[in-house]
C-alpha atoms as a PDB file:
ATOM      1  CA  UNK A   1      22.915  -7.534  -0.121  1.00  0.00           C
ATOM      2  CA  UNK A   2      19.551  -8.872   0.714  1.00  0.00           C
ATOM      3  CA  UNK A   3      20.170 -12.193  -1.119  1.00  0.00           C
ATOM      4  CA  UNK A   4      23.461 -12.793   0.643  1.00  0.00           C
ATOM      5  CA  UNK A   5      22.241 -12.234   3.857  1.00  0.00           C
ATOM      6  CA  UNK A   6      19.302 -14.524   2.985  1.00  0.00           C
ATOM      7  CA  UNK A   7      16.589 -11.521   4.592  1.00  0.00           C
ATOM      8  CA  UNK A   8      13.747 -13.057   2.715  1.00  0.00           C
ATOM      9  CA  UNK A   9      13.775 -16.155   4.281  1.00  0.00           C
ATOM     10  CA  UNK A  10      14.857 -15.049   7.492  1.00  0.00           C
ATOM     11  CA  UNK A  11      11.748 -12.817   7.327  1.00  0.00           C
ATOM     12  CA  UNK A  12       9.946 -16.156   5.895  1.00  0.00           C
ATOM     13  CA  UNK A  13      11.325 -18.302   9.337  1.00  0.00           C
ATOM     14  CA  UNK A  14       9.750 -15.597  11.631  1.00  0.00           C
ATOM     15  CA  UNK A  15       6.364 -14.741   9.942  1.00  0.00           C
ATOM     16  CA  UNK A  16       5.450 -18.126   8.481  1.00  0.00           C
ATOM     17  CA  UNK A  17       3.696 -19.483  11.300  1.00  0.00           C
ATOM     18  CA  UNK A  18       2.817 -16.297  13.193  1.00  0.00           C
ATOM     19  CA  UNK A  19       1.381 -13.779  10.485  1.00  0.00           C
ATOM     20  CA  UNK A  20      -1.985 -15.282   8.529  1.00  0.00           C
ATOM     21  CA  UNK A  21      -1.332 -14.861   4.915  1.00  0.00           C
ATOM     22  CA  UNK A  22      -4.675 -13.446   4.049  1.00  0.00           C
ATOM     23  CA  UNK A  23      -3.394 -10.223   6.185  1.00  0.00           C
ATOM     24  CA  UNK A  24      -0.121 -10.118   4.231  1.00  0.00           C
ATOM     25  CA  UNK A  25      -1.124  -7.752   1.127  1.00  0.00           C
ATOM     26  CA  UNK A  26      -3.039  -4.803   3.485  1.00  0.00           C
ATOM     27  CA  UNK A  27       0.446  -5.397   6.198  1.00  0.00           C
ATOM     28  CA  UNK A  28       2.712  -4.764   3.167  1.00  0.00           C
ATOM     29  CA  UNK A  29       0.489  -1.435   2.022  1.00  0.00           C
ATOM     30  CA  UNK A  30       1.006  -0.257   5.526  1.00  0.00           C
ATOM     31  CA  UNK A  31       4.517  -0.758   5.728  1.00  0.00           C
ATOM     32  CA  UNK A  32       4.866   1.036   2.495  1.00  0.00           C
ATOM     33  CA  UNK A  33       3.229   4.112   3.121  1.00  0.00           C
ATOM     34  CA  UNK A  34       4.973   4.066   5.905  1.00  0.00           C
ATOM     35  CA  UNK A  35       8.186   3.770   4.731  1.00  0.00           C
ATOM     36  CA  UNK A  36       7.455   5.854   1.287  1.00  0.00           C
ATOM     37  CA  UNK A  37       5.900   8.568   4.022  1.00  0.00           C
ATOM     38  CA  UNK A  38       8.603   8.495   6.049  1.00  0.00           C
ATOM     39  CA  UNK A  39      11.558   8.609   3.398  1.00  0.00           C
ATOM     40  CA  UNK A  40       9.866  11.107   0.991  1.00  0.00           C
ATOM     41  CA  UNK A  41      10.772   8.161  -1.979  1.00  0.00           C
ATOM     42  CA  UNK A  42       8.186   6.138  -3.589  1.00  0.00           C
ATOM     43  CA  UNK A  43      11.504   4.392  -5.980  1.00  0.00           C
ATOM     44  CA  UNK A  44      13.148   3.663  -2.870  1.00  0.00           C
ATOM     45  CA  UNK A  45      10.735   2.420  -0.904  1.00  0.00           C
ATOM     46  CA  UNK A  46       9.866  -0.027  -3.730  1.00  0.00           C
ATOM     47  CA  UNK A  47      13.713  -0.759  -4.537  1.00  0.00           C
ATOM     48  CA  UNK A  48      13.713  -1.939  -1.050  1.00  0.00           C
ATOM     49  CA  UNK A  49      10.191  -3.553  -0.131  1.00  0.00           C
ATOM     50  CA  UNK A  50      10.039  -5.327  -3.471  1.00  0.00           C
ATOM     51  CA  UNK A  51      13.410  -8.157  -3.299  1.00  0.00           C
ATOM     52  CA  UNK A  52      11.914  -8.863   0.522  1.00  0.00           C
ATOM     53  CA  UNK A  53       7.740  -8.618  -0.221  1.00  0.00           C
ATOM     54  CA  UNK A  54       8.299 -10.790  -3.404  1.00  0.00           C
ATOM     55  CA  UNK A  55      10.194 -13.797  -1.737  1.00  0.00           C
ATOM     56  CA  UNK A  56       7.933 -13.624   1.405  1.00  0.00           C
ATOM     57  CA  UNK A  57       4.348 -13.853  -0.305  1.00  0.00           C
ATOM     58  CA  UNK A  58       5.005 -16.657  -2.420  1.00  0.00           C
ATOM     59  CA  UNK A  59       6.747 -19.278   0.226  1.00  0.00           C
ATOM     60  CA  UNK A  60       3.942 -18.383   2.617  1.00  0.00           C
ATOM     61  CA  UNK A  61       1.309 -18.965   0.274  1.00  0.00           C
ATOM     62  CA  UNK A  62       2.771 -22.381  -0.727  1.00  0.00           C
ATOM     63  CA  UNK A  63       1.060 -25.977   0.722  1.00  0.00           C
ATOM     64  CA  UNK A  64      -1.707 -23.461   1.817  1.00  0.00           C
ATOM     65  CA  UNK A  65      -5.250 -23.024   1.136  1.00  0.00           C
ATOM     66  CA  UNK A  66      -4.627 -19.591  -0.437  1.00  0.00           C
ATOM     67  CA  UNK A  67      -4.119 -19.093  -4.057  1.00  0.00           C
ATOM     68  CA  UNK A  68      -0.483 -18.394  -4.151  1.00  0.00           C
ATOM     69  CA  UNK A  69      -1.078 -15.975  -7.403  1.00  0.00           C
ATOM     70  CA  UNK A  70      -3.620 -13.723  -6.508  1.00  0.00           C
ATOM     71  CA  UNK A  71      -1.542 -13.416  -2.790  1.00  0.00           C
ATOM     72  CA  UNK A  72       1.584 -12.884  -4.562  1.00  0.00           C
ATOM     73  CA  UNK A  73      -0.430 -10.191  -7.297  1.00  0.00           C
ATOM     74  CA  UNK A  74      -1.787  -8.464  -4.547  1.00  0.00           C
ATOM     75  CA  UNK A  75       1.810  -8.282  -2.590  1.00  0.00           C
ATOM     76  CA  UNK A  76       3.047  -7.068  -5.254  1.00  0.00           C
ATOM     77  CA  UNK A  77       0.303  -3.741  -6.000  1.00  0.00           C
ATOM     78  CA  UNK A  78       0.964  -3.157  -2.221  1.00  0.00           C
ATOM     79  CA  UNK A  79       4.220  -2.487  -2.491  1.00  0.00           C
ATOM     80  CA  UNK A  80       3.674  -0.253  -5.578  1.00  0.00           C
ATOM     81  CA  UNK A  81       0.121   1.581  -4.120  1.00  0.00           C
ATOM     82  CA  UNK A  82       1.462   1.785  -0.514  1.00  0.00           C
ATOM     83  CA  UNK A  83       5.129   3.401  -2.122  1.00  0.00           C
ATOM     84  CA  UNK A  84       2.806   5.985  -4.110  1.00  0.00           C
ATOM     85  CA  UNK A  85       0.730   6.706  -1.689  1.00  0.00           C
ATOM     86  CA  UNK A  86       3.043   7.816   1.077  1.00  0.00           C
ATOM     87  CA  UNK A  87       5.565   9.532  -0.790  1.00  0.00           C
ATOM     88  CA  UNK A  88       1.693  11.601  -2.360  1.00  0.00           C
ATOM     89  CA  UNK A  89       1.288  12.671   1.079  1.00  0.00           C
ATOM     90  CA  UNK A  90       4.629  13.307   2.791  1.00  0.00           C
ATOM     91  CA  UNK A  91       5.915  16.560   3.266  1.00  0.00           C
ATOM     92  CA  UNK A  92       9.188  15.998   2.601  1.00  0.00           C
ATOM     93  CA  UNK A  93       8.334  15.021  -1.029  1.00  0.00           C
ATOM     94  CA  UNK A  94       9.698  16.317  -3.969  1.00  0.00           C
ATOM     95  CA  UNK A  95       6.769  15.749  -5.499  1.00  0.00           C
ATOM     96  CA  UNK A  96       4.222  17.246  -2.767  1.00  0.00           C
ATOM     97  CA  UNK A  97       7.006  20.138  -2.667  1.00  0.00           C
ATOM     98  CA  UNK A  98       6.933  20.963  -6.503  1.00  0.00           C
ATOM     99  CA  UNK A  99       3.085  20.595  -6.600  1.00  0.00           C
ATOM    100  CA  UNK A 100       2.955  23.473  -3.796  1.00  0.00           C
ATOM    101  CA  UNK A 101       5.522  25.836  -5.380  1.00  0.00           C
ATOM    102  CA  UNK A 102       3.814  25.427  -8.680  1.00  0.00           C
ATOM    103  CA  UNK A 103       0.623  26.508  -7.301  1.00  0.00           C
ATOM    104  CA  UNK A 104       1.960  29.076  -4.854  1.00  0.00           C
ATOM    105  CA  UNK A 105       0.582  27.384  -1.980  1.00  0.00           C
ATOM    106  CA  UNK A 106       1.872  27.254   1.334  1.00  0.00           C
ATOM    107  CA  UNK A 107       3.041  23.880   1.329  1.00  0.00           C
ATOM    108  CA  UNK A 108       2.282  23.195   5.041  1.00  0.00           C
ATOM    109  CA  UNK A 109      -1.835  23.975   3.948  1.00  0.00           C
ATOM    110  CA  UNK A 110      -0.929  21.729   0.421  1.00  0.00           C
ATOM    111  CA  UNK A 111       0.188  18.720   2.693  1.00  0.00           C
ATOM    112  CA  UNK A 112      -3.211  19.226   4.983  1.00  0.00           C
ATOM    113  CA  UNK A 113      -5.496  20.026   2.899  1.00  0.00           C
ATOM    114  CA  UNK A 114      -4.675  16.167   0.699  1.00  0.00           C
ATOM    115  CA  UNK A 115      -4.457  14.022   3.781  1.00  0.00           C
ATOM    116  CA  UNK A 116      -8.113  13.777   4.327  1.00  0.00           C
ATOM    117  CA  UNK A 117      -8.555  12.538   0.741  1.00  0.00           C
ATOM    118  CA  UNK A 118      -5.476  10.480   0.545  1.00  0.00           C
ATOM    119  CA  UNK A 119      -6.542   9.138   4.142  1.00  0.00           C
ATOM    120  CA  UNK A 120      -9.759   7.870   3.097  1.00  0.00           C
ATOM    121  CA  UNK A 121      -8.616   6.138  -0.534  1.00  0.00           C
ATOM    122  CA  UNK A 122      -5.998   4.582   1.245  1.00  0.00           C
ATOM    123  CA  UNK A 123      -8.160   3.230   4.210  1.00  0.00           C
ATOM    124  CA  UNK A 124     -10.878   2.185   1.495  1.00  0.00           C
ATOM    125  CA  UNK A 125      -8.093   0.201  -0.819  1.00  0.00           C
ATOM    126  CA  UNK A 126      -6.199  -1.290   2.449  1.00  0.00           C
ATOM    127  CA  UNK A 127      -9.356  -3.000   3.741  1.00  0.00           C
ATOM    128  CA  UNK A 128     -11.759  -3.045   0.881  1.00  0.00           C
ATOM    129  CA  UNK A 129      -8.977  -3.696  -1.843  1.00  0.00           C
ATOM    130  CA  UNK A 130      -5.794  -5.633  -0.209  1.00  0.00           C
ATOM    131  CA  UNK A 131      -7.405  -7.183   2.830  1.00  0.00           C
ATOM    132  CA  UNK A 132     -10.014  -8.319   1.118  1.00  0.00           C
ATOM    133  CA  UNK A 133      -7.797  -9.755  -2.167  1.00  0.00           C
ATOM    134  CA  UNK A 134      -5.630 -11.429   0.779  1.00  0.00           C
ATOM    135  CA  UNK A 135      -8.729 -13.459   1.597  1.00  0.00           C
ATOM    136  CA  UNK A 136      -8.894 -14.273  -1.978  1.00  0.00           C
ATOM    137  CA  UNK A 137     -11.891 -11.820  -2.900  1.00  0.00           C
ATOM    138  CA  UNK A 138     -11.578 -11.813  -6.724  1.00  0.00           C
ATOM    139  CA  UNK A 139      -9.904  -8.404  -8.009  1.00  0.00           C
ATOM    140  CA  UNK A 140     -12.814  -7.158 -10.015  1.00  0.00           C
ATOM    141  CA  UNK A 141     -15.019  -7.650  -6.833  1.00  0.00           C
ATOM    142  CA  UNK A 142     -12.581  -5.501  -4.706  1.00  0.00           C
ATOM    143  CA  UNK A 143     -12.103  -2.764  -7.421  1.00  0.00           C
ATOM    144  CA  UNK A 144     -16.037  -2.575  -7.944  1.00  0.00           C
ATOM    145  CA  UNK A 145     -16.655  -2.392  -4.401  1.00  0.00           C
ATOM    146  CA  UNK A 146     -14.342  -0.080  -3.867  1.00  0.00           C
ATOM    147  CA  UNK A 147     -15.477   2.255  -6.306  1.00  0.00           C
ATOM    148  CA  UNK A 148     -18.953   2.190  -4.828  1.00  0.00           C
ATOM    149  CA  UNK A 149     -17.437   3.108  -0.976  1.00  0.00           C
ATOM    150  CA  UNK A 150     -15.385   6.020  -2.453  1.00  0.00           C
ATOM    151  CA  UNK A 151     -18.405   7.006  -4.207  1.00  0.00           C
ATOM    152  CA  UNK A 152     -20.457   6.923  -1.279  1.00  0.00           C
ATOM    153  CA  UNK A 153     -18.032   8.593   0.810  1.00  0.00           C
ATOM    154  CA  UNK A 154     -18.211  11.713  -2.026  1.00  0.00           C
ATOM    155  CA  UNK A 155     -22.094  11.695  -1.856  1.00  0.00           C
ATOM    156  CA  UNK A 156     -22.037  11.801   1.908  1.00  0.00           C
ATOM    157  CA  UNK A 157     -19.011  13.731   3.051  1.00  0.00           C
ATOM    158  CA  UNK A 158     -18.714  15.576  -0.109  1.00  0.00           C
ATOM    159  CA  UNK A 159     -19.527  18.952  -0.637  1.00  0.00           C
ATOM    160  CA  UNK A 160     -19.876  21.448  -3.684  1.00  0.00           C
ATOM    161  CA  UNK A 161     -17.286  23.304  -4.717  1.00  0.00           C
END
């Protein structure tokens, strides 16, 4: 359906010349979570980001100054990362539902007691990992420095169990 209506390039016409494409990667995370949040699906969230996310990185990364691989990479592990994320957190998971029966824990408590974690790894990859690979950052670079935020983040905030 997407391909006959042509949605990726009609998407393409209205963000080419508005939306920067180093922003593109840490938008698409957002809008995944989002979506994965707000439909309880991490599948369908990617069966429907991915035919529109794929299309739109690569022709707004061509005749620019970005490298269209590592844009269209890092497109591509925001849709997957943002899709996981939300449907880790959102209540109306299956997954977030099972975890709390199988611990006998009030699933209300389960959800609120992971946001804070969940919150802060997803902050730390949207802006340290996908923002970051959007301005063409190399991947190791992002990973390592992301690694040593979340660590300091445990040190800091972190307390014994």
């Amino acid at each position: 359906v997407t391909e006959r209506l042509d949605t990726a390039g009609y998407l393409v016409s209205l963000l080419q010349e508005s939306l920067p494409v180093a922003v593109l990667p840490a938008l698409v995370f957002l809008i995944a979570a989002a979506t994965s949040f707000a439909t309880g699906t991490s599948w369908g969230t990617m069966g429907i980001l991915r035919p529109l996310v794929l299309p739109l990185s690569w022709h707004m990364t061509l005749g620019g100054s970005a490298d269209p691989y590592a844009v269209l990479h890092a497109s591509i592990a925001a849709v997957l990362a943002g899709a996981v994320w939300g449907d880790h957190c959102s209540p109306i998971s299956d997954t977030t539902i099972l975890s709390s029966v199988a611990s006998s824990c009030n699933h209300l408590d389960h959800v609120r007691t992971q946001l804070p974690y969940a919150l802060s790894v997803g902050l730390v990859a949207c802006l340290g990992g996908f923002l970051l690979a959007g301005f063409g950052v190399p991947w190791w670079i992002c990973l390592l420095g992301c690694m040593a935020v979340l660590f300091g983040l445990l040190r800091v905030l972190g307390r014994p169990a």
